[in-house]
C-alpha atoms as a PDB file:
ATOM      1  CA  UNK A   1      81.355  93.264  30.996  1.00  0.00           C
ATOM      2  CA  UNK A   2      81.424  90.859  28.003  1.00  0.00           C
ATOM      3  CA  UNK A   3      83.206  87.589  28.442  1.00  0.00           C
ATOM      4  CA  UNK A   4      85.941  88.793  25.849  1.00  0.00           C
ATOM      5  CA  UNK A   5      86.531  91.807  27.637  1.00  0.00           C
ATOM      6  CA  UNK A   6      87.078  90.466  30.854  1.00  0.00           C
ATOM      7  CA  UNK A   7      89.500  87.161  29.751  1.00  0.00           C
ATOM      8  CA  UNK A   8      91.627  90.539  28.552  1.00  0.00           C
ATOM      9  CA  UNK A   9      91.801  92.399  31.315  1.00  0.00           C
ATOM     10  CA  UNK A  10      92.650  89.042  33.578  1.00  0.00           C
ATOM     11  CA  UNK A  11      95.144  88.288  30.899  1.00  0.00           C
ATOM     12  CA  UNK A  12      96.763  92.384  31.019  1.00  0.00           C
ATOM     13  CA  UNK A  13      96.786  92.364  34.983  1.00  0.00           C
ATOM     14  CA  UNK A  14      98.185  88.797  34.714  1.00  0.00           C
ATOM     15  CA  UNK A  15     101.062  90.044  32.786  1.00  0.00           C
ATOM     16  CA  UNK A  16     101.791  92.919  34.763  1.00  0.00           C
ATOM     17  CA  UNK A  17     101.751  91.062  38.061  1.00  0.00           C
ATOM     18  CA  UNK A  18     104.301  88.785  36.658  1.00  0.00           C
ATOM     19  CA  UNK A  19     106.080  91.829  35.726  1.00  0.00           C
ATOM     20  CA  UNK A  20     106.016  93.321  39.001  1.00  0.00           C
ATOM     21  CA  UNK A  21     106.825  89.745  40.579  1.00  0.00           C
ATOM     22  CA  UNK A  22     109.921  89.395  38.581  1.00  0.00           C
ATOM     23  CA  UNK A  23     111.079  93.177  38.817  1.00  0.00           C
ATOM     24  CA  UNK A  24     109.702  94.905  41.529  1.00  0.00           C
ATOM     25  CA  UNK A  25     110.419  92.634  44.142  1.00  0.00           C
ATOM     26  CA  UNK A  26     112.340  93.747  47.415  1.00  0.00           C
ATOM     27  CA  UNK A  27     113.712  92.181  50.647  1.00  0.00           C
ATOM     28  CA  UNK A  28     113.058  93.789  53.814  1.00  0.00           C
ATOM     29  CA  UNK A  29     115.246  91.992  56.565  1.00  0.00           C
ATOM     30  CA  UNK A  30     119.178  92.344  56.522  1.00  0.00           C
ATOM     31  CA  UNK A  31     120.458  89.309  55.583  1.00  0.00           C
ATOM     32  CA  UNK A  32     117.393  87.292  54.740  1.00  0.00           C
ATOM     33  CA  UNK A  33     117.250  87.952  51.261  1.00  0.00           C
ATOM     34  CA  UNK A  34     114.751  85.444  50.112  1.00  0.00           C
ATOM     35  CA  UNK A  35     111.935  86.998  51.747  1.00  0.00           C
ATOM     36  CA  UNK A  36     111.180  89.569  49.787  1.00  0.00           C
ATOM     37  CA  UNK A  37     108.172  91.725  49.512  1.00  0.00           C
ATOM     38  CA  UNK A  38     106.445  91.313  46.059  1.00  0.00           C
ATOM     39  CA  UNK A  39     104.253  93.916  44.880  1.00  0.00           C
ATOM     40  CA  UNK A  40     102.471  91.797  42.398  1.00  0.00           C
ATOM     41  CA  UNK A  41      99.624  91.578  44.693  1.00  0.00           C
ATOM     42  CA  UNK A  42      98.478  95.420  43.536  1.00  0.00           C
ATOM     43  CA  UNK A  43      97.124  94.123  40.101  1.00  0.00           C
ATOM     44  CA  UNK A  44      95.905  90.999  41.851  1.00  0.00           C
ATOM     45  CA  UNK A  45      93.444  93.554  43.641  1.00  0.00           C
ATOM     46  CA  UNK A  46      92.794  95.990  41.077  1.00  0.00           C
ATOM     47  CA  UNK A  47      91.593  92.973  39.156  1.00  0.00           C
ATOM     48  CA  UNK A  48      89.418  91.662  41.781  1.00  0.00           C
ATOM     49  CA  UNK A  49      88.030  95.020  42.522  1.00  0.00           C
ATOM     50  CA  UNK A  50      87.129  95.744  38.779  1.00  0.00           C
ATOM     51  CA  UNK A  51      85.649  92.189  38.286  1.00  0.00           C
ATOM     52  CA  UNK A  52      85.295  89.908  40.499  1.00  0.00           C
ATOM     53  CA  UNK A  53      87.224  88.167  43.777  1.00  0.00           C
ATOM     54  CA  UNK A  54      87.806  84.880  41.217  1.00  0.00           C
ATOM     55  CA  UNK A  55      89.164  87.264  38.451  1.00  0.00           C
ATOM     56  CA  UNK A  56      91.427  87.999  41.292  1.00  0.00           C
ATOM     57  CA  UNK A  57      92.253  84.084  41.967  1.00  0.00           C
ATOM     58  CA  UNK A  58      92.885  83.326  38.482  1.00  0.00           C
ATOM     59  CA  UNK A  59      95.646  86.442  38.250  1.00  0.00           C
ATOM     60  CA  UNK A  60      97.376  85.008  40.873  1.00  0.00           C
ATOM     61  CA  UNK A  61      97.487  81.406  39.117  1.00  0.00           C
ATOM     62  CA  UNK A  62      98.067  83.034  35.942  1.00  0.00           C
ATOM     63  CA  UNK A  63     100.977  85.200  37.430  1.00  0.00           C
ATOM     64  CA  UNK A  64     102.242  82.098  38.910  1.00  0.00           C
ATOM     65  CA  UNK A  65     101.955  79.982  36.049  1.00  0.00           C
ATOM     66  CA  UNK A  66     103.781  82.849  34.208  1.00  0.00           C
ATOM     67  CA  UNK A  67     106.684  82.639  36.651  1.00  0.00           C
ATOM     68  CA  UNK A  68     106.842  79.090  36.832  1.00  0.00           C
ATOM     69  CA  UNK A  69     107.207  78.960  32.816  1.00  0.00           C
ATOM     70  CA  UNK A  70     109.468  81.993  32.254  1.00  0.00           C
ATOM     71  CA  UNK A  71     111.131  82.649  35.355  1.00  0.00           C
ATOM     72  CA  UNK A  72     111.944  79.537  37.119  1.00  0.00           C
ATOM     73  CA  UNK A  73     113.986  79.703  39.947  1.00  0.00           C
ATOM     74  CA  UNK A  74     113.889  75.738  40.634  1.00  0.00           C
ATOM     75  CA  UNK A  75     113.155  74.591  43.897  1.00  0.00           C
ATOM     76  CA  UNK A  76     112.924  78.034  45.512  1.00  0.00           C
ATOM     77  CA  UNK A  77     109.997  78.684  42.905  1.00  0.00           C
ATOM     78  CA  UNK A  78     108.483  74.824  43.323  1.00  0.00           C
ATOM     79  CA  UNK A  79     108.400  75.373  47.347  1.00  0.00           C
ATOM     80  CA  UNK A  80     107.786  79.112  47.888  1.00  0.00           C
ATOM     81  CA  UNK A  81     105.168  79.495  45.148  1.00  0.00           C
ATOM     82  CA  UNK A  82     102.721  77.717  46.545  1.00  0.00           C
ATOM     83  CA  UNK A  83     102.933  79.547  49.640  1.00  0.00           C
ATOM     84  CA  UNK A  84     102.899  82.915  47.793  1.00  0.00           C
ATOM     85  CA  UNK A  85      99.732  81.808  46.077  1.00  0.00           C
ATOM     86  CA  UNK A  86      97.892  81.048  49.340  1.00  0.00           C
ATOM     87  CA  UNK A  87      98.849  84.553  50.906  1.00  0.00           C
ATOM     88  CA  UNK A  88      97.621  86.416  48.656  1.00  0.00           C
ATOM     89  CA  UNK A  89      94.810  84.347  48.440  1.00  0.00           C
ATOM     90  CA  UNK A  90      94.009  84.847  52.021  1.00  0.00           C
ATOM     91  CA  UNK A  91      94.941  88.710  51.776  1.00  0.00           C
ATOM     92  CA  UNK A  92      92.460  89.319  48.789  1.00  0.00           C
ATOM     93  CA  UNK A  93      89.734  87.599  50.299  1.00  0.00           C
ATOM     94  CA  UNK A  94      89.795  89.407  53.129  1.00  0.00           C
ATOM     95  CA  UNK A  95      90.262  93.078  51.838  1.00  0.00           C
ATOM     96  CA  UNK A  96      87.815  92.228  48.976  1.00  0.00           C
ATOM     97  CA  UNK A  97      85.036  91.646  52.082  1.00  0.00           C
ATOM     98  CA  UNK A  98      85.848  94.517  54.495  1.00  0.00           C
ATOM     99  CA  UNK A  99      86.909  97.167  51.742  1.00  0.00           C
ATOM    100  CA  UNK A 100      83.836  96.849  49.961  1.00  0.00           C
ATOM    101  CA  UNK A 101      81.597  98.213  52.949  1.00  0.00           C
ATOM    102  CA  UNK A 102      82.786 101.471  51.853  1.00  0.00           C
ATOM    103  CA  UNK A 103      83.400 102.662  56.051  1.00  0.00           C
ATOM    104  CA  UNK A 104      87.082 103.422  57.125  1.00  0.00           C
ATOM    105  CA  UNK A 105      86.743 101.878  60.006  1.00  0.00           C
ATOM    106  CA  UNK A 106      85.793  98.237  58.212  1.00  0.00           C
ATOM    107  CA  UNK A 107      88.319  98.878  55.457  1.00  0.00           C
ATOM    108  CA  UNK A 108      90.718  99.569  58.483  1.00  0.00           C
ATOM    109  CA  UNK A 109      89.602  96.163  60.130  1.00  0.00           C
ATOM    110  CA  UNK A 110      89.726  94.545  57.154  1.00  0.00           C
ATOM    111  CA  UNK A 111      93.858  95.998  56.823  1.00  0.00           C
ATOM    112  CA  UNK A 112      94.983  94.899  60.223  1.00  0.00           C
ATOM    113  CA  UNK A 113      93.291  91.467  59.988  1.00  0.00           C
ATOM    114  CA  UNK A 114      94.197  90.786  56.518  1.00  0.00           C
ATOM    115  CA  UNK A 115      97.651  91.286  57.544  1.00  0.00           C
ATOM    116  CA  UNK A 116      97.656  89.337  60.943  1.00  0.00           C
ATOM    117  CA  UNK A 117      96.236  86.724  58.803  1.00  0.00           C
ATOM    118  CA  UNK A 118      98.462  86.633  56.299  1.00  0.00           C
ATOM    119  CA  UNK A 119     101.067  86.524  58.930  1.00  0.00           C
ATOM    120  CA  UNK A 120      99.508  83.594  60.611  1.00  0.00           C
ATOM    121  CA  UNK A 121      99.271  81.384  57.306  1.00  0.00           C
ATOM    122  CA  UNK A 122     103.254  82.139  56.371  1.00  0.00           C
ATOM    123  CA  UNK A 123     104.046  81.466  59.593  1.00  0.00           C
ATOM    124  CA  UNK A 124     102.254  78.209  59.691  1.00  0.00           C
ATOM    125  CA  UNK A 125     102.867  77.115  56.312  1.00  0.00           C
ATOM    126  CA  UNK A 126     106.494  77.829  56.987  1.00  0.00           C
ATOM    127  CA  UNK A 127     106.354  75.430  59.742  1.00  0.00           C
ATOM    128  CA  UNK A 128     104.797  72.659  58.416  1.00  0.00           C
ATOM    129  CA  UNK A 129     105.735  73.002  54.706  1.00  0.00           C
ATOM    130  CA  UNK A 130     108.381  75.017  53.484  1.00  0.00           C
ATOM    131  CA  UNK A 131     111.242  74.534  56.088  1.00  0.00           C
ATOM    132  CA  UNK A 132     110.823  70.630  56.305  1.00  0.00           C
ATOM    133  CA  UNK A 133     111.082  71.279  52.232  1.00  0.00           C
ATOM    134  CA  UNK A 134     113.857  73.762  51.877  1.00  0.00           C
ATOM    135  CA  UNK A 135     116.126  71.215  54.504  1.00  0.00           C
ATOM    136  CA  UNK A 136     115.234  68.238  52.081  1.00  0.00           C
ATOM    137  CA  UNK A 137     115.065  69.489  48.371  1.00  0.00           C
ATOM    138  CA  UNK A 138     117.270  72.778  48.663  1.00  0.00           C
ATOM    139  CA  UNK A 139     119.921  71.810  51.374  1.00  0.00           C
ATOM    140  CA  UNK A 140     118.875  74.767  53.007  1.00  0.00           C
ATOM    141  CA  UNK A 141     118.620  73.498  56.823  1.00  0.00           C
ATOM    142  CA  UNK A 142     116.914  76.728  58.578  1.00  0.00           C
ATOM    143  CA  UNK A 143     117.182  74.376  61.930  1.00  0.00           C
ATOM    144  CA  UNK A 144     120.730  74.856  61.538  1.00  0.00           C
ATOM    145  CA  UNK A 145     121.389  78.231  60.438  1.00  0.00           C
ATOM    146  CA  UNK A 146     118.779  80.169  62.123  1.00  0.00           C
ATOM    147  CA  UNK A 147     116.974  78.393  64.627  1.00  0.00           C
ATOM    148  CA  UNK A 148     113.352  77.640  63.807  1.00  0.00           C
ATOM    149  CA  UNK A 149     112.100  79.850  66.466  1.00  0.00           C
ATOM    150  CA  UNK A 150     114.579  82.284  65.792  1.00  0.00           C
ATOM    151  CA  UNK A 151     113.399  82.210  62.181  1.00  0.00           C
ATOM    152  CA  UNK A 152     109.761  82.193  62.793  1.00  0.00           C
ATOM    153  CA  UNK A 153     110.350  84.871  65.345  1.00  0.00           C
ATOM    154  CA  UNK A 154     112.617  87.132  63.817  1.00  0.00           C
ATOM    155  CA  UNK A 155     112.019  86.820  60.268  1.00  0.00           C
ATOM    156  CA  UNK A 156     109.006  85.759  59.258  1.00  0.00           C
ATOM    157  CA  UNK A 157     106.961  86.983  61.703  1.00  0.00           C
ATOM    158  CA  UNK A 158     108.218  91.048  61.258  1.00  0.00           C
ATOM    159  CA  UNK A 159     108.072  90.312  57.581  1.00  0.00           C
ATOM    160  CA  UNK A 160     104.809  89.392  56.930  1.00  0.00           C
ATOM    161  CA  UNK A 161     103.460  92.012  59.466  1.00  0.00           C
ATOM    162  CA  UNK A 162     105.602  94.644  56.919  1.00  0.00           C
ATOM    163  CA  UNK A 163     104.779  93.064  53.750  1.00  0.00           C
ATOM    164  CA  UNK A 164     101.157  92.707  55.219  1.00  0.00           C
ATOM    165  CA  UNK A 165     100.476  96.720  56.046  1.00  0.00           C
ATOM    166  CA  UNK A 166     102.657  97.656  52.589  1.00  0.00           C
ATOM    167  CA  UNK A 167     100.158  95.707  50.825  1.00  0.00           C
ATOM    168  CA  UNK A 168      97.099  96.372  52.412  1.00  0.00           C
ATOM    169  CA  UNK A 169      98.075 100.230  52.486  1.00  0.00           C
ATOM    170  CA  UNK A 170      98.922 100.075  48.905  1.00  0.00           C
ATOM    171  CA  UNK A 171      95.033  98.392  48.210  1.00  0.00           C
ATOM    172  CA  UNK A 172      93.049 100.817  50.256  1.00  0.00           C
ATOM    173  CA  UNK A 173      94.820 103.492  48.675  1.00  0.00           C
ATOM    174  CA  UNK A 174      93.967 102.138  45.078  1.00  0.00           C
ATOM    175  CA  UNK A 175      90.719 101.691  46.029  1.00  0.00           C
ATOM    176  CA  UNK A 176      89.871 104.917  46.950  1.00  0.00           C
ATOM    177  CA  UNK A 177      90.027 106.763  43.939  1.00  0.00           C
ATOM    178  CA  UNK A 178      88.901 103.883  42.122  1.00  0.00           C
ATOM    179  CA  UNK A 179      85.146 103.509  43.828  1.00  0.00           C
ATOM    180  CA  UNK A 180      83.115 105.435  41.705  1.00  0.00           C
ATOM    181  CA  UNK A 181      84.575 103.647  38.767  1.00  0.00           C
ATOM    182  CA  UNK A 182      84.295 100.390  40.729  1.00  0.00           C
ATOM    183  CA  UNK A 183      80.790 100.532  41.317  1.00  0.00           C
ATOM    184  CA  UNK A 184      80.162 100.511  37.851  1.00  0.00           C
ATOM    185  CA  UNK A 185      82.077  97.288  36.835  1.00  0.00           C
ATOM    186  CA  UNK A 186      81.703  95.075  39.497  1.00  0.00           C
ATOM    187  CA  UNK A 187      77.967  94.912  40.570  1.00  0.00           C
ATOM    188  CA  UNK A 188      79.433  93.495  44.312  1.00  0.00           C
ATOM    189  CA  UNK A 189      80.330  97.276  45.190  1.00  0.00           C
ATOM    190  CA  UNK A 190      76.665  98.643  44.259  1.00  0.00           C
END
């Protein structure tokens, strides 16, 4: 694929992950409505799939850079960002590895640890980077109002193991129908 070709194709599935981060986002967990599960990952994948695994990298900092410019939430957007950008990071590298063996049962390993992985990092980089962040910049003291074990726990923990399998499920079944075509475009899945 020419060079012009591709930018375009990063550029489309950059939009349309921005689209889907803006609009087709959902919480999951009754009255923790800032964790939400955000769907923008799909063309994240696709992209990755079609091109390359750094196509797929430079979506997500395109979709981010996107949101950052014309959807700013402020501080929620400055802190959780970041972390968004590293999960899906860490998801995509992962099902781009195992998925591409072409076996269910490594595209199945590749699910489950993509998601227990994913799981681990949020629940790390909750730890260590957004809750100390959230209590200082937002006034949002999740010591206080949760409990951070209760938090960990109880919220992010179930969360990421949901948004985790919805996203992985959501990839394998994309990819599926797509390998023929796949195998063609990116010279990885040969």
């Amino acid at each position: 694929m020419n060079s012009t070709r591709r930018l375009t194709l990063i550029g489309l599935l950059s939009a349309i992950a921005f689209v889907l981060m803006v609009f087709a986002s959902f919480p999951i967990i009754p009255g923790v409505s800032f964790l939400k599960v955000d769907l923008s990952f799909i063309p994240v994948f696709i992209g990755a799939l079609l091109l390359d695994l750094k196509a797929g990298y430079w979506i997500i900092i395109i979709r981010s850079v996107l949101k950052l410019l014309l959807n700013n939430s402020g501080v929620n957007d400055y802190i959780g960002l970041p972390m968004n950008m590293i999960a899906f990071a860490v998801l995509l590298t992962i099902l781009y590895f195992f998925i591409k063996k072409e076996t269910v049962f490594t595209a199945v390993v590749g699910l489950v640890l993509g998601t227990v992985m994913l799981t681990v990092m949020m629940v790390l980089l909750n730890y260590v980077y957004a809750i100390p962040l959230y209590t200082k910049f937002a006034n949002f003291n999740i010591q206080q109002i949760f409990g951070i074990s209760k938090y960990l726990i109880s919220m992010v923990i179930p969360f990421n193991l949901v948004q985790g399998v919805i996203l992985s499920g959501l990839s394998y079944l994309i990819f599926v129908p797509m390998r023929r075509f796949i195998k063609h475009t990116n010279p990885a899945f040969s």
